[in-house]
C-alpha atoms as a PDB file:
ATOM      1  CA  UNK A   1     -61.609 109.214 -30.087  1.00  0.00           C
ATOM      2  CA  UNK A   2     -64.740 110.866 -29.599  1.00  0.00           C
ATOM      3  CA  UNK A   3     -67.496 111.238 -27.133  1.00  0.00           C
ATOM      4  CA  UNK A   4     -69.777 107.909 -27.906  1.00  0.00           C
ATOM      5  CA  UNK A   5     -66.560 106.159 -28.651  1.00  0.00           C
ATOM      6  CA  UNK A   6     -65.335 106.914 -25.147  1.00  0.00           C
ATOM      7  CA  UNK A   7     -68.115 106.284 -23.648  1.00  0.00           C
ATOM      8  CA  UNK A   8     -68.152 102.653 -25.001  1.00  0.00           C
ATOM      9  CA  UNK A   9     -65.053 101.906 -23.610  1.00  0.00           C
ATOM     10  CA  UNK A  10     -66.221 102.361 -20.007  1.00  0.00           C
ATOM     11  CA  UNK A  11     -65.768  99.066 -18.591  1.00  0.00           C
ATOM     12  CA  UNK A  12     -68.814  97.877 -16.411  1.00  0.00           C
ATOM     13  CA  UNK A  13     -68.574  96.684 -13.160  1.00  0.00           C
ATOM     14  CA  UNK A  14     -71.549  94.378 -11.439  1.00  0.00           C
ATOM     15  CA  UNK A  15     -71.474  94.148  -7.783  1.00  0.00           C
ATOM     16  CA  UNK A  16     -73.170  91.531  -5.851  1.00  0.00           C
ATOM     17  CA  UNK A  17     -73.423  90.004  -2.536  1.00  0.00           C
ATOM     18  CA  UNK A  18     -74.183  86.453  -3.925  1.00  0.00           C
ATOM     19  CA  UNK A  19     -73.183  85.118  -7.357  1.00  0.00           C
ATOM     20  CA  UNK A  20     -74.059  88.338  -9.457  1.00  0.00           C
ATOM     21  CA  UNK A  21     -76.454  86.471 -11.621  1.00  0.00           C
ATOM     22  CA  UNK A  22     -79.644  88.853 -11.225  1.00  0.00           C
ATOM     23  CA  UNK A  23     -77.769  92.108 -12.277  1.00  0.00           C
ATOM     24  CA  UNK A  24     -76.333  89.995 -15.039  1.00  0.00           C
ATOM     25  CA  UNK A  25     -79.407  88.777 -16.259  1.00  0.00           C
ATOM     26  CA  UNK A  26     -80.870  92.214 -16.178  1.00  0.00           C
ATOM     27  CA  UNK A  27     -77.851  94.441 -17.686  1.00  0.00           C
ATOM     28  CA  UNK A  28     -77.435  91.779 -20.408  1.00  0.00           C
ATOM     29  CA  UNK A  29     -80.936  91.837 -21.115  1.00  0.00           C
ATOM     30  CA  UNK A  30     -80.660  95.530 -21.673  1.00  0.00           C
ATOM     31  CA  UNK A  31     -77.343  95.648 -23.726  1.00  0.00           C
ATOM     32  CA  UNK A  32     -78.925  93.524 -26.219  1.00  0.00           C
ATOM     33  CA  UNK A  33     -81.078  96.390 -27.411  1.00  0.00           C
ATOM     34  CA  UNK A  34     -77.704  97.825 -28.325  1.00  0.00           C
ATOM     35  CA  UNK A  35     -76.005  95.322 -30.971  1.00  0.00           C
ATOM     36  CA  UNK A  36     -73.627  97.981 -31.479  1.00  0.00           C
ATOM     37  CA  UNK A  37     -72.489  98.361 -28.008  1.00  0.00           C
ATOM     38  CA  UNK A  38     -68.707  97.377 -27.151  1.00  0.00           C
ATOM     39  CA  UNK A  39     -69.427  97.412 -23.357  1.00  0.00           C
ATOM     40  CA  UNK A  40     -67.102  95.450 -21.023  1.00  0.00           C
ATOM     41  CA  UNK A  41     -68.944  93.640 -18.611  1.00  0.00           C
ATOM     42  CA  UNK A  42     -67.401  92.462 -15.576  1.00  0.00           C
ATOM     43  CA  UNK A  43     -68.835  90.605 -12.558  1.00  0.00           C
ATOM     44  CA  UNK A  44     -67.707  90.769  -8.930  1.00  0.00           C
ATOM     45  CA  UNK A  45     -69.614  88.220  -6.609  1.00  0.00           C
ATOM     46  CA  UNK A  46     -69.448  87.903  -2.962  1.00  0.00           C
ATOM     47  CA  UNK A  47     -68.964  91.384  -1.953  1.00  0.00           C
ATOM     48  CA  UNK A  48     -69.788  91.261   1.683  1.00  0.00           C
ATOM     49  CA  UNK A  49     -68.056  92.983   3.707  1.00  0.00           C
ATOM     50  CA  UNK A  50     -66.891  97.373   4.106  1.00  0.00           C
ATOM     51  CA  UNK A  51     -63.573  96.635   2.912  1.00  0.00           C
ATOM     52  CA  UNK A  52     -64.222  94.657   0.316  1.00  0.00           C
ATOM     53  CA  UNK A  53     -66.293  97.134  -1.152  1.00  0.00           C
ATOM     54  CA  UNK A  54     -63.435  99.538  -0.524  1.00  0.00           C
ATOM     55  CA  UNK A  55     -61.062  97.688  -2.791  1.00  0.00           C
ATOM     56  CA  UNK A  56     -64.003  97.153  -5.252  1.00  0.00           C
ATOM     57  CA  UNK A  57     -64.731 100.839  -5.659  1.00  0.00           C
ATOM     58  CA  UNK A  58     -60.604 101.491  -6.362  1.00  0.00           C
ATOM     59  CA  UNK A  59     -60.316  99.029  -8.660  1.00  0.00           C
ATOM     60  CA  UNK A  60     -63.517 100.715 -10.522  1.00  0.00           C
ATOM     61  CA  UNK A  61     -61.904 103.728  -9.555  1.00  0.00           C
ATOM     62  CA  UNK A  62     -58.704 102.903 -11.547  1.00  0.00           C
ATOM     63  CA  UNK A  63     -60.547 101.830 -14.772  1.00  0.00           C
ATOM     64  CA  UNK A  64     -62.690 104.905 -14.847  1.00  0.00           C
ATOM     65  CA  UNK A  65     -65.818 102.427 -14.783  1.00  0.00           C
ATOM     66  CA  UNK A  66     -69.729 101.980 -14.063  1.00  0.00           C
ATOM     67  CA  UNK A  67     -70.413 100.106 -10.764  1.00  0.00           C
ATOM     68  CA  UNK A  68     -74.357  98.388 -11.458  1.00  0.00           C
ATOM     69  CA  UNK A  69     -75.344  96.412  -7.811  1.00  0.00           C
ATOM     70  CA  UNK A  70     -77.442  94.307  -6.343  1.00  0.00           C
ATOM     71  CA  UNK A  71     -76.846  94.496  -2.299  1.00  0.00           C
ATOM     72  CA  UNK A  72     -79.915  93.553  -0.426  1.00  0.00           C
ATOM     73  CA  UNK A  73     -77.834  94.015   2.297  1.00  0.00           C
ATOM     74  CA  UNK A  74     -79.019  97.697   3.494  1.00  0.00           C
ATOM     75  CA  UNK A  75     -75.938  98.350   5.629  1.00  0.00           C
ATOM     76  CA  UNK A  76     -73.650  96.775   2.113  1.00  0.00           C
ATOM     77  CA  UNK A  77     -75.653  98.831   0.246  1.00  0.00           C
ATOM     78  CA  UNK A  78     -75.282 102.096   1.713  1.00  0.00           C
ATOM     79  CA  UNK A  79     -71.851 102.111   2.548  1.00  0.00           C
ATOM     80  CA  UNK A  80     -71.109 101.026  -1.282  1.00  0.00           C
ATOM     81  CA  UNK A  81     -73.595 104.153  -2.469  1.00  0.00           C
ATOM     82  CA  UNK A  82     -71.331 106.431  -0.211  1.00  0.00           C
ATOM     83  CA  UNK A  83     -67.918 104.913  -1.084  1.00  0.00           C
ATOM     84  CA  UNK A  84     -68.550 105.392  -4.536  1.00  0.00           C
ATOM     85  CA  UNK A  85     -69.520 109.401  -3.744  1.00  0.00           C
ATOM     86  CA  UNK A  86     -66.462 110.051  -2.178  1.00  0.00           C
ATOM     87  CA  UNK A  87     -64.265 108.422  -4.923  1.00  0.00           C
ATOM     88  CA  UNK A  88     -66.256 110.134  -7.201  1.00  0.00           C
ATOM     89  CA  UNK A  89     -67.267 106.526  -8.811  1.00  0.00           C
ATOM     90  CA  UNK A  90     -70.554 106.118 -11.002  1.00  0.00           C
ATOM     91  CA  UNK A  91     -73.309 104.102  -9.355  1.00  0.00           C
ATOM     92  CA  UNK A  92     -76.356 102.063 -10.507  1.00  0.00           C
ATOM     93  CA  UNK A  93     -78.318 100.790  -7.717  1.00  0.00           C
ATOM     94  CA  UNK A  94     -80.667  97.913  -9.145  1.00  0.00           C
ATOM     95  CA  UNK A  95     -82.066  96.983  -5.662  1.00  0.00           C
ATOM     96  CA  UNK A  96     -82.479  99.591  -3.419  1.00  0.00           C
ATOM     97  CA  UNK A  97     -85.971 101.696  -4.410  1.00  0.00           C
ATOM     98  CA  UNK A  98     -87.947  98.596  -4.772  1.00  0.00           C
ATOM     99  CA  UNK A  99     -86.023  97.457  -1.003  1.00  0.00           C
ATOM    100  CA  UNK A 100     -87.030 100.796   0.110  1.00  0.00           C
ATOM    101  CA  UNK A 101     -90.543 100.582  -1.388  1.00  0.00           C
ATOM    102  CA  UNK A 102     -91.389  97.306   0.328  1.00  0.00           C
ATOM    103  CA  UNK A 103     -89.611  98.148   3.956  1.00  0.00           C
ATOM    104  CA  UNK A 104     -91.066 102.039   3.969  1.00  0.00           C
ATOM    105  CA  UNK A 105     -94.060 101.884   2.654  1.00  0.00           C
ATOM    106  CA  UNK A 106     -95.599  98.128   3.176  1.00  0.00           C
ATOM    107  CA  UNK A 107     -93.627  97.395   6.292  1.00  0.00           C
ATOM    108  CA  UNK A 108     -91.841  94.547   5.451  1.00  0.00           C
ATOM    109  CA  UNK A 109     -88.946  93.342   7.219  1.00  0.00           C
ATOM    110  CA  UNK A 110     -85.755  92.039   4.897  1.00  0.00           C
ATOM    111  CA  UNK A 111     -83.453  89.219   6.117  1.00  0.00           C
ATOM    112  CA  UNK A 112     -80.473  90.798   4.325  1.00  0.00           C
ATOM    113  CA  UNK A 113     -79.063  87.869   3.254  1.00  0.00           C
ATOM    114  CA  UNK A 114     -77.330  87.628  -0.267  1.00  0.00           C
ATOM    115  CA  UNK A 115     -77.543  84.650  -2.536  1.00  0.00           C
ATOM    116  CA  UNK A 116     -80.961  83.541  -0.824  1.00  0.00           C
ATOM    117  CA  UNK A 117     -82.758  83.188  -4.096  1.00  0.00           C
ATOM    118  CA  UNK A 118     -79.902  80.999  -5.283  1.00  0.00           C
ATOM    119  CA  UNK A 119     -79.703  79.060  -2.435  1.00  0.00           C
ATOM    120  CA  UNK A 120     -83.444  78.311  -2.489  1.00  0.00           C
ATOM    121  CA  UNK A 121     -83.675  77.645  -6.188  1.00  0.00           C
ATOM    122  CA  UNK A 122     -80.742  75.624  -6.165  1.00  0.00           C
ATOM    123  CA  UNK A 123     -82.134  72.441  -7.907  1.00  0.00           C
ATOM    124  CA  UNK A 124     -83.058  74.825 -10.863  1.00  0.00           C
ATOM    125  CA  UNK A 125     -79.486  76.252 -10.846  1.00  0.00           C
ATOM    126  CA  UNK A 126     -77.555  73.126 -10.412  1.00  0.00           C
ATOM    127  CA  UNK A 127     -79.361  71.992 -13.543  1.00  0.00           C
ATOM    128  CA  UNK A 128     -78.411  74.819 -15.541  1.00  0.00           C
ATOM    129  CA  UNK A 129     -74.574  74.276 -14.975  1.00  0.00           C
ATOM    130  CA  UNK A 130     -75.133  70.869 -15.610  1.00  0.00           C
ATOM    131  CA  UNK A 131     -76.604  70.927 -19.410  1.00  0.00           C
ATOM    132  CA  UNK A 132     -73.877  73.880 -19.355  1.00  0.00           C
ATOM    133  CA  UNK A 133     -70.934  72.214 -18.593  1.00  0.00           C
ATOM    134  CA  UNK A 134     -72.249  69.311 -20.841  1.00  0.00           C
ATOM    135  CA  UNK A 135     -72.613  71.637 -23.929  1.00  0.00           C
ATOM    136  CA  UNK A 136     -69.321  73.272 -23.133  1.00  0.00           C
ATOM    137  CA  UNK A 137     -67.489  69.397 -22.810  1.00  0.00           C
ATOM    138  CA  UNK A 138     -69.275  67.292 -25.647  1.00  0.00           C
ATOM    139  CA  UNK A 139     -67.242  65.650 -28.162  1.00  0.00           C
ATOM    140  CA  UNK A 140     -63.680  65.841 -26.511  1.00  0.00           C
ATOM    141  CA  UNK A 141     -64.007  69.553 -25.850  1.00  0.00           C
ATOM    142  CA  UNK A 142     -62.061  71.077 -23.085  1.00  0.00           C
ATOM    143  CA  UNK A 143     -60.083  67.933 -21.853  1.00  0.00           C
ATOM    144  CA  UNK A 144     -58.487  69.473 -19.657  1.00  0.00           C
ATOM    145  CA  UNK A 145     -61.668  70.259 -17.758  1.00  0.00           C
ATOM    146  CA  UNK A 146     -62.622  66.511 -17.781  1.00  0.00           C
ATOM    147  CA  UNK A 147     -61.582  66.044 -14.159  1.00  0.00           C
ATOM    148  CA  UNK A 148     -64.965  68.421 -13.301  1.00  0.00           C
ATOM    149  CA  UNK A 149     -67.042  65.852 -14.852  1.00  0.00           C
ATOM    150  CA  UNK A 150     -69.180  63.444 -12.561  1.00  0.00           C
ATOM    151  CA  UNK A 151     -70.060  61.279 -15.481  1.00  0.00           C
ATOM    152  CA  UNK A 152     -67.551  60.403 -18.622  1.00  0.00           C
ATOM    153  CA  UNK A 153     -68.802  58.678 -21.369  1.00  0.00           C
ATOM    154  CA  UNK A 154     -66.532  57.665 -24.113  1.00  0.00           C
ATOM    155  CA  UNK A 155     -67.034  55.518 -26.964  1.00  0.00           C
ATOM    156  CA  UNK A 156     -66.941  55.343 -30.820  1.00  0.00           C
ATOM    157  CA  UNK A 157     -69.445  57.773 -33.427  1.00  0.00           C
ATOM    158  CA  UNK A 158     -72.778  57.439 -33.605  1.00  0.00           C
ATOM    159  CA  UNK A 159     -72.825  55.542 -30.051  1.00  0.00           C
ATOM    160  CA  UNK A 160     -74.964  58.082 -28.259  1.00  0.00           C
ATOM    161  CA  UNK A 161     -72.684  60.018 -26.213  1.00  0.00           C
ATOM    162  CA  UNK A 162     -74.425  63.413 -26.751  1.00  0.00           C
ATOM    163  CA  UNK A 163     -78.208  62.690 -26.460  1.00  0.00           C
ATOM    164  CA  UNK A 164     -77.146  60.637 -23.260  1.00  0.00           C
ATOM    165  CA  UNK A 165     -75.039  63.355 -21.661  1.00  0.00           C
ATOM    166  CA  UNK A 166     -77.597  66.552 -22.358  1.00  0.00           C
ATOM    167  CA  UNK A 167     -80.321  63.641 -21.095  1.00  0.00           C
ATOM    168  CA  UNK A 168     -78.208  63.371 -18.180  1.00  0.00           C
ATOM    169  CA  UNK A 169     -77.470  67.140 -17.300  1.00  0.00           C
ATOM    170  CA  UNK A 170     -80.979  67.916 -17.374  1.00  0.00           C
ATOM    171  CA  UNK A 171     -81.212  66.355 -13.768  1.00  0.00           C
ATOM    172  CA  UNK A 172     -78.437  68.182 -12.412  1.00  0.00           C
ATOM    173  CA  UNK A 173     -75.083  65.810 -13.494  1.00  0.00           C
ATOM    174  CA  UNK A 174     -72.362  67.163 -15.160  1.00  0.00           C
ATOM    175  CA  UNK A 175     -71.357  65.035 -17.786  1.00  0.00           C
ATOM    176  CA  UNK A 176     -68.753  65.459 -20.794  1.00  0.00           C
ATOM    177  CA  UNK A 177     -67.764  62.567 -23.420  1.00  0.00           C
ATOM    178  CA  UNK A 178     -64.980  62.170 -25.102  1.00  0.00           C
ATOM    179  CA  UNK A 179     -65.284  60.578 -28.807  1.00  0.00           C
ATOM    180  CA  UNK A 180     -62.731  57.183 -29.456  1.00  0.00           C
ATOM    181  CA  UNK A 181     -61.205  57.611 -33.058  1.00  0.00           C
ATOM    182  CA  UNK A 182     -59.212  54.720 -34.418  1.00  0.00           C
ATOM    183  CA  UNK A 183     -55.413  56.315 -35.581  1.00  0.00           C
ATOM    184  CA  UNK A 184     -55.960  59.201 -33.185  1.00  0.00           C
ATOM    185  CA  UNK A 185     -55.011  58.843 -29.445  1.00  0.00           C
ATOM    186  CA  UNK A 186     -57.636  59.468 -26.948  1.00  0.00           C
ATOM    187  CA  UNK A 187     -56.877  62.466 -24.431  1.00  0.00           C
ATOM    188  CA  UNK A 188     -54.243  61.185 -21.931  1.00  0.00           C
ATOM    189  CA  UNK A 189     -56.245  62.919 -19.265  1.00  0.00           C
ATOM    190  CA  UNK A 190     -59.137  59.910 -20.107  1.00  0.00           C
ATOM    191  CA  UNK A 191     -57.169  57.860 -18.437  1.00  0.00           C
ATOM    192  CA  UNK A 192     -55.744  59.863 -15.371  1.00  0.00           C
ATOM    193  CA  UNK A 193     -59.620  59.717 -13.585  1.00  0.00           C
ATOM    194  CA  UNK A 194     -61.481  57.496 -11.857  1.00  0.00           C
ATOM    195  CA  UNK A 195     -62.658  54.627 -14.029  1.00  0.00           C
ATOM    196  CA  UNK A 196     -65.805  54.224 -11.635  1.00  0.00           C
ATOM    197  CA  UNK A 197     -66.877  57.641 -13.046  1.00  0.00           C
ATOM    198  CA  UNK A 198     -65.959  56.610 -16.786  1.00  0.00           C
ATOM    199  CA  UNK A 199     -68.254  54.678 -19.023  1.00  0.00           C
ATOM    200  CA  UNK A 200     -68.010  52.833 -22.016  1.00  0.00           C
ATOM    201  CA  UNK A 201     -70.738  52.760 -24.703  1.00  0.00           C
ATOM    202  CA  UNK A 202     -70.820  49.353 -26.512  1.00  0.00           C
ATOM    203  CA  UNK A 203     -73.196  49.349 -29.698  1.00  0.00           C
ATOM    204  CA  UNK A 204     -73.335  46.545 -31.562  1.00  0.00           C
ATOM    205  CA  UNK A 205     -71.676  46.465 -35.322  1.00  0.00           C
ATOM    206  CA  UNK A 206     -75.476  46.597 -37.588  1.00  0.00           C
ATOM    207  CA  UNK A 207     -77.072  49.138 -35.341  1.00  0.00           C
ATOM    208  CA  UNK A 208     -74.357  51.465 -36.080  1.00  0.00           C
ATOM    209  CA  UNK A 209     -74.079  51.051 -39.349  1.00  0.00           C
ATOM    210  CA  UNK A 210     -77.517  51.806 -39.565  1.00  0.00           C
ATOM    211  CA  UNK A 211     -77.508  54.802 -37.346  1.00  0.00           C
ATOM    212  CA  UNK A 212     -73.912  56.242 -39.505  1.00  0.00           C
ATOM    213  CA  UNK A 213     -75.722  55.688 -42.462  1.00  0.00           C
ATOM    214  CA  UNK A 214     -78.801  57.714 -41.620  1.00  0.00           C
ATOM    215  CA  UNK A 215     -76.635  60.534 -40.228  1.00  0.00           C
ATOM    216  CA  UNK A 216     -74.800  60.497 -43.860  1.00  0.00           C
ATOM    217  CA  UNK A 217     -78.187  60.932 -45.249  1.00  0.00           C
ATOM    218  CA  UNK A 218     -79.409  63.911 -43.127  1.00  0.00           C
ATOM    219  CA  UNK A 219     -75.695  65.800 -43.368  1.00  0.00           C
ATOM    220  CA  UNK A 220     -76.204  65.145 -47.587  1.00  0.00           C
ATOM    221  CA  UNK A 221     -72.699  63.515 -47.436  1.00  0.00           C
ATOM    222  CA  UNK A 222     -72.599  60.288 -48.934  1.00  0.00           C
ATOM    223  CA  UNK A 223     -69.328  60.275 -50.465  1.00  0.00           C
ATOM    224  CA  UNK A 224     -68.010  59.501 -46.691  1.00  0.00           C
ATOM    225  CA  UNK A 225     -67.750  55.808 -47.076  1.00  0.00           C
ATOM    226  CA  UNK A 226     -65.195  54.835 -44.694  1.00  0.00           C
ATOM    227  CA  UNK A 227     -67.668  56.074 -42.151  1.00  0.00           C
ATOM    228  CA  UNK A 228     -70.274  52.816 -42.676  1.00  0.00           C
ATOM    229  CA  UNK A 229     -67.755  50.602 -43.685  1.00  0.00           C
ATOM    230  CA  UNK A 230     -68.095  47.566 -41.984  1.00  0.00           C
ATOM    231  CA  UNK A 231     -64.588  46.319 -42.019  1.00  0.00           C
ATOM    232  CA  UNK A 232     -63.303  49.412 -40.834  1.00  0.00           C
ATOM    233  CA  UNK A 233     -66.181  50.173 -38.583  1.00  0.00           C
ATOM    234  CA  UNK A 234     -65.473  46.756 -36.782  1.00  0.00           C
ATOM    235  CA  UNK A 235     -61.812  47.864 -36.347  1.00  0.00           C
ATOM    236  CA  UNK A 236     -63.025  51.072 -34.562  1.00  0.00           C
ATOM    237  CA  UNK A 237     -65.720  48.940 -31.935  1.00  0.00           C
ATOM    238  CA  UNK A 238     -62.242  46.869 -31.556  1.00  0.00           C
ATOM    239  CA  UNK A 239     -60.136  49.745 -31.018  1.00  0.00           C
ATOM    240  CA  UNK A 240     -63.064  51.034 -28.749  1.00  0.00           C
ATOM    241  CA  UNK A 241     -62.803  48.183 -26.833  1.00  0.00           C
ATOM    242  CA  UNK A 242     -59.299  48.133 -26.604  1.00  0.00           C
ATOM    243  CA  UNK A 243     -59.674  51.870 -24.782  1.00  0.00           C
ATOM    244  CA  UNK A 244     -62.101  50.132 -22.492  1.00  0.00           C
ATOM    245  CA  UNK A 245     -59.939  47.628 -21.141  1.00  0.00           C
ATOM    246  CA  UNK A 246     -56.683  49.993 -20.896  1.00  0.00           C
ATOM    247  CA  UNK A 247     -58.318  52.559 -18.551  1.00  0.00           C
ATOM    248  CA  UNK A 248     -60.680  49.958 -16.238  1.00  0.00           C
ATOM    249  CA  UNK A 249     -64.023  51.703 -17.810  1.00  0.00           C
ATOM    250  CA  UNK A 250     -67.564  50.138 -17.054  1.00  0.00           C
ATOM    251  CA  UNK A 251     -69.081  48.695 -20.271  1.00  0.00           C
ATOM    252  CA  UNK A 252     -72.192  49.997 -20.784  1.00  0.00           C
ATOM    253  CA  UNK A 253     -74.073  48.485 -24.101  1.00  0.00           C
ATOM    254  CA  UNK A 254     -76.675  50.638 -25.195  1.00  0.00           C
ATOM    255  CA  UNK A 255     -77.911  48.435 -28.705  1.00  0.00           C
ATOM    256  CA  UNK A 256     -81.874  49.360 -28.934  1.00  0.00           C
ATOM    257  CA  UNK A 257     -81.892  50.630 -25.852  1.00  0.00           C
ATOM    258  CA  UNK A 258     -83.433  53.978 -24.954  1.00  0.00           C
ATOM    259  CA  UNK A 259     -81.595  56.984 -23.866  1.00  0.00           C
ATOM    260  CA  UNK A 260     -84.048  56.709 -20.429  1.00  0.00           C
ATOM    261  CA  UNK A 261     -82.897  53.078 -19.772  1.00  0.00           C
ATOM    262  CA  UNK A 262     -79.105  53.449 -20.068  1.00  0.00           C
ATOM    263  CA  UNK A 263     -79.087  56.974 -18.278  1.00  0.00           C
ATOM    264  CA  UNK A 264     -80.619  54.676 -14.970  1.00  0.00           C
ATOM    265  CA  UNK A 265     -78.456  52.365 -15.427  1.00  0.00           C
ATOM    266  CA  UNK A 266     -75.520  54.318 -15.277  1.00  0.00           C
ATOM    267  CA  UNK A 267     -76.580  56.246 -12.448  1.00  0.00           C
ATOM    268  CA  UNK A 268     -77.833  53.923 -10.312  1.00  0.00           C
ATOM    269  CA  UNK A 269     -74.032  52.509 -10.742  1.00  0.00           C
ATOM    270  CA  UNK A 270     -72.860  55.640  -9.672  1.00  0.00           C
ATOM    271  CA  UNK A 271     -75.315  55.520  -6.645  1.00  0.00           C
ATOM    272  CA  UNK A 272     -73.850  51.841  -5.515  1.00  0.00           C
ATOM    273  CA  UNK A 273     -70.349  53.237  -5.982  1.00  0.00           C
ATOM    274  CA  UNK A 274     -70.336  56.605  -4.379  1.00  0.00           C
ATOM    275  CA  UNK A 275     -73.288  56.014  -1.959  1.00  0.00           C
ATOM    276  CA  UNK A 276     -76.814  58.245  -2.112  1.00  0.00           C
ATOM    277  CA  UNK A 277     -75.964  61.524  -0.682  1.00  0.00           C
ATOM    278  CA  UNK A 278     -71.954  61.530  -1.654  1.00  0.00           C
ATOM    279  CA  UNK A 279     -72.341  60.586  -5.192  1.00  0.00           C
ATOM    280  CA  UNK A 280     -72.213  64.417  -6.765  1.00  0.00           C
ATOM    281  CA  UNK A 281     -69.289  65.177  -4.347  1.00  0.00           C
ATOM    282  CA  UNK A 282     -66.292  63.738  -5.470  1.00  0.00           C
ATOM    283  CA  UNK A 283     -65.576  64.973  -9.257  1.00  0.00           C
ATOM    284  CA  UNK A 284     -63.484  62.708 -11.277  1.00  0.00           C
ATOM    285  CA  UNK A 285     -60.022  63.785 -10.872  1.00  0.00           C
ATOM    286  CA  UNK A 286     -60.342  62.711  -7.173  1.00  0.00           C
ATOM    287  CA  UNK A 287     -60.548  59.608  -4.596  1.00  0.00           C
ATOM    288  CA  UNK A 288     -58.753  57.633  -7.331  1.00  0.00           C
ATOM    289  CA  UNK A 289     -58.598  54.302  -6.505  1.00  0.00           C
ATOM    290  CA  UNK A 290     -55.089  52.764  -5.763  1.00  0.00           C
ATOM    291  CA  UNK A 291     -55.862  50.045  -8.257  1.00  0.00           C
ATOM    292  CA  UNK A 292     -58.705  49.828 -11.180  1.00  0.00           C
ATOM    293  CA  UNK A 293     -60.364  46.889 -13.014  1.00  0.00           C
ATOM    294  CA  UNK A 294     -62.427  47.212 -16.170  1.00  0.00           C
ATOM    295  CA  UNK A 295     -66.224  46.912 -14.806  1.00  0.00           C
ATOM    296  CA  UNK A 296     -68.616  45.336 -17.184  1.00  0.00           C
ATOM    297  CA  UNK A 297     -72.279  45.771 -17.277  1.00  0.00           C
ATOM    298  CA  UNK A 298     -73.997  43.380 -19.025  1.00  0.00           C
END
C-alpha cells in the first residue's frame, strides 16, 4: 500500500461537546471536494468531561486516527489539545482561533456551554428529524423502527400516505406509513402499537381509480391492469378495511380532501388523545392501552 493509499485509510474522528453536527456539517462539506476520498468518518457527541476525553484520545490512539473538534468549552478544549500531544494523536481544532479571536481581542465573554445552538434552534432541528425519519420509514420501510413513529398511517396505494406524512414531518412529527397489499400480510409490528397513534386512510373506490390510473400514465406503464381494476381494487379497500378493524385503527377518509385538511384532522385527534404538551412524548410502542376499539372519524 502506498503513501496516499495509507493515508486514506486514516479513520476520522469528530469530537464534540453537543451532538457533533457543526464539525459534521463542515468536514463533510469539505470531503465532497474529494469524490475520490475513502475517509472514515466517525462522530463522538457529548464529550464533556477530562476523562472522557481520555478514553476518546485512546481509542483514536488505537486506530492511528485524525481527531477534528468542536469544544467551546475552553477548559474541554485545552485539556483535549494537550491529551492528544502527549499521546502523540493528530488534532484539528475547528473552534478555538475564532473563540480566541472573539474573547482576546473583542472582549467577549463565552458561556461554555455545548449544544447551545441546538438547544436554541431546536424547532428547526426537530423538523429536520422529522421529514428524516419520514423519508427513511415511507412505504413499509424499516418496520421494525415503527414503534419511533408518533403518527402511522396505513392504508391501500394511491391513498395518500406519502404526501400526508412528508406534509406532516415538516412541522416537527415523525410519521412513517405502512402500505396494505391484498395477498401480502401487513407487518406484525402494525399491530403491536397503539391504535390511537395509527390511522387508517379510507378513499373512496372512483377517486382511486382515477388517481391509479393517472399514476399508470406518468410511470408509462399501462400494461399494469390489475392495478385500476375495479373488482380487484374493491377487494383491496375491503381487505383495507378488514386491517382497520383487526388492529382498532381510527378511520380517517380522505376522498377530495386536501392534504392540509386531513393532516388537522389527524392531529388535532392526537391533541384530544395525548393532551397539548404530552402529545410528542409517548412514541407508539408505548402507554398501550389494556384494551383497543377501532375509532372512526367520519
Amino acid at each position: 500500500m502506498d503513501k496516499s493509499d495509507s493515508s486514506q485509510q486514516m479513520p476520522l474522528f469528530i469530537i464534540s461537546g453537543g451532538k457533533g453536527v457543526a464539525g459534521h456539517t463542515l468536514v463533510r462539506g469539505l470531503l465532497i471536494q474529494y469524490p475520490d476520498n475513502k475517509v472514515h468518518v466517525n462522530i463522538i457527541p457529548n464529550v464533556q468531561t477530562d476523562s472522557k476525553i481520555q478514553e476518546v484520545v485512546n481509542r483514536v490512539k488505537r486506530h492511528n486516527g485524525l481527531i477534528v473538534h468542536t469544544m467551546v468549552n475552553a477548559h474541554l478544549r485545552d485539556f483535549l489539545i494537550s491529551t492528544c500531544e502527549k499521546c502523540d494523536v493528530d488534532q484539528i481544532d475547528l473552534m478555538g482561533d475564532l473563540a480566541n479571536f472573539l474573547e482576546k481581542r473583542l472582549g467577549l465573554v463565552s458561556v461554555n456551554v455545548p449544544g447551545l445552538y441546538r438547544r436554541i434552534n431546536a424547532q428547526y432541528y426537530e423538523r429536520i428529524e422529522a421529514i428524516e425519519y419520514a423519508l427513511n420509514h415511507d412505504d413499509g420501510v424499516n418496520p421494525n423502527r415503527l414503534f419511533d413513529a408518533e403518527i402511522i398511517l396505513t392504508g391501500v396505494s394511491r391513498a395518500g400516505k406519502t404526501p400526508l406524512s412528508v406534509y406532516m414531518s415538516m412541522f416537527g412529527w415523525k410519521v412513517a406509513n405502512v402500505p396494505l397489499v391484498k395477498g401480502i400480510a401487513p407487518p406484525p409490528e402494525l399491530f403491536k402499537l397503539d391504535p390511537r397513534r395509527v390511522f387508517g386512510l379510507n378513499i373512496n373506490l372512483s377517486t382511486l381509480l382515477s388517481m391509479r390510473q393517472k399514476r399508470l400514465e406518468q410511470m408509462q406503464n399501462t400494461s399494469n391492469t390489475q392495478y385500476v381494476d375495479p373488482d380487484f381494487v374493491k377487494q383491496e379497500i375491503r381487505h383495507a378495511h378488514f386491517v382497520f378493524e383487526r388492529g382498532g385503527f381510527t378511520i380517517i377518509n380522505v376522498t377530495n380532501k386536501p392534504i392540509e385538511t386531513t393532516a388537522n384532522e389527524i392531529i388535532g385527534l392526537i391533541t384530544d388523545r395525548f393532551g397539548l404538551f404530552e402529545q410528542k412524548k409517548k412514541p407508539a410502542g408505548r402507554h398501550f392501552p389494556p384494551e383497543s376499539k377501532t375509532h372512526k372519524k367520519k
